[in-house]
Protein backbone atom coordinates (compact mmCIF):
# COMPACT_ATOMS: atom_id res chain seq x y z
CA UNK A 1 0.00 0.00 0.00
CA UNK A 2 1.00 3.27 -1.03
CA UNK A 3 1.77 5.86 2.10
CA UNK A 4 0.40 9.33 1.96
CA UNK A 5 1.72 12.73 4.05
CA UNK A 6 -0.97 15.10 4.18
CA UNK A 7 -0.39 18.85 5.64
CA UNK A 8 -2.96 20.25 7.93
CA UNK A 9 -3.48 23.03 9.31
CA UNK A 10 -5.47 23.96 12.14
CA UNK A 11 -8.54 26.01 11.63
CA UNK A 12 -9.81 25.98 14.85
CA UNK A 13 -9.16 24.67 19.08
CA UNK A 14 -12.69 24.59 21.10
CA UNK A 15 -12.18 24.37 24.97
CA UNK A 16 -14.36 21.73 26.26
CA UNK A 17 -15.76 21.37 30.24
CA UNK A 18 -13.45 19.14 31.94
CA UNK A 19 -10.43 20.11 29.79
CA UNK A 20 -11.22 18.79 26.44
CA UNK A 21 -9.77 20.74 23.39
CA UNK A 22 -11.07 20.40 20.31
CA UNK A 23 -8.69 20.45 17.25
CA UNK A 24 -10.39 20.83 13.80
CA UNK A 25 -8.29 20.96 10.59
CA UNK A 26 -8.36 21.10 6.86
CA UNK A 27 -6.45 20.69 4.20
CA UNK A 28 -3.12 23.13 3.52
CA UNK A 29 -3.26 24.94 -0.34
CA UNK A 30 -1.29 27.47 -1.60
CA UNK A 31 -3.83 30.95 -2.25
CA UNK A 32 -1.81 31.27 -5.74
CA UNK A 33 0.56 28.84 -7.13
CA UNK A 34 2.78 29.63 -10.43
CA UNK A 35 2.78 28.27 -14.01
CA UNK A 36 3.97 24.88 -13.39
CA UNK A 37 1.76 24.66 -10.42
CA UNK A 38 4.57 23.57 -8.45
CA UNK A 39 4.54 24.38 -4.83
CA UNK A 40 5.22 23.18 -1.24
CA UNK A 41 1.72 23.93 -0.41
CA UNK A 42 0.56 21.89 -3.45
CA UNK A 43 1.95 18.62 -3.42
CA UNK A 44 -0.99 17.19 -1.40
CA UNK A 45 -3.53 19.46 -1.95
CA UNK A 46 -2.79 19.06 -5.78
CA UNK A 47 -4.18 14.89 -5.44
CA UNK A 48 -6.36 15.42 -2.87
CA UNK A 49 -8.00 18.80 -2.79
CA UNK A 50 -10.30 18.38 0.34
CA UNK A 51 -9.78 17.37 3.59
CA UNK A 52 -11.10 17.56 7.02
CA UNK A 53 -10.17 16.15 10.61
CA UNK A 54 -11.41 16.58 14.35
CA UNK A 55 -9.37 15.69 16.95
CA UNK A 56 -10.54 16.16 20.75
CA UNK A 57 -7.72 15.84 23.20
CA UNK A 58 -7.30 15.34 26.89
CA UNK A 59 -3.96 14.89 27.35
CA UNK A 60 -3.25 17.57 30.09
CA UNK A 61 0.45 17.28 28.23
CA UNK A 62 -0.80 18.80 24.80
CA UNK A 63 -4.26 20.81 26.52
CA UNK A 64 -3.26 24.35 25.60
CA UNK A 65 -0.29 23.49 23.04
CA UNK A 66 -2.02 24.37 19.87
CA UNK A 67 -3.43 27.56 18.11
CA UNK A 68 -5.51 27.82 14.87
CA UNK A 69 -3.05 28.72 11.83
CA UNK A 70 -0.23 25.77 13.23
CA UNK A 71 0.38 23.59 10.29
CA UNK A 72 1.45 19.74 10.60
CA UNK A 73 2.42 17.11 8.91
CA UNK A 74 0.05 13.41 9.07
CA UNK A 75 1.55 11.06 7.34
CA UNK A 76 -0.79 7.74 6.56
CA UNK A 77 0.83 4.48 6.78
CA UNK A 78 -0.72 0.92 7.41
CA UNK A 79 -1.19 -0.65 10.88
CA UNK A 80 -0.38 -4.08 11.06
């Protein structure tokens, strides 16, 4: 199976009683890319042009460590 690295960034972080965070992201695209259409930015979003993910966290370790406009790296690999 073909792995896949998506970037993400984060478009939002919802507090949550108890200490939840809620992390919700979407897919990273360059706003203009150039005539070849080559771009950091655009080597996922070029073969996958949508993406969302939620993540709610309650880790009191990562609680408070991330801000809407971080970007990250997921990269997709199987579990065996």
């Amino acid at each position: 199976m073909t792995k896949m690295r998506a970037k993400l960034q984060i478009a939002s972080v919802t507090k949550h009683a108890g200490g939840a965070e809620q992390l919700k992201f979407h897919g990273v695209a360059a706003k203009n890319y150039g005539e070849d259409g080559l771009d950091e930015d655009n080597t996922f979003a070029k073969f996958s042009p949508s993406v969302s993910l939620d993540i709610t966290i309650t880790n009191p370790a990562l609680v408070g460590q991330f801000e809407p406009g971080q970007r990250f790296y997921v990269d997709f690999s199987p579990a065996e």
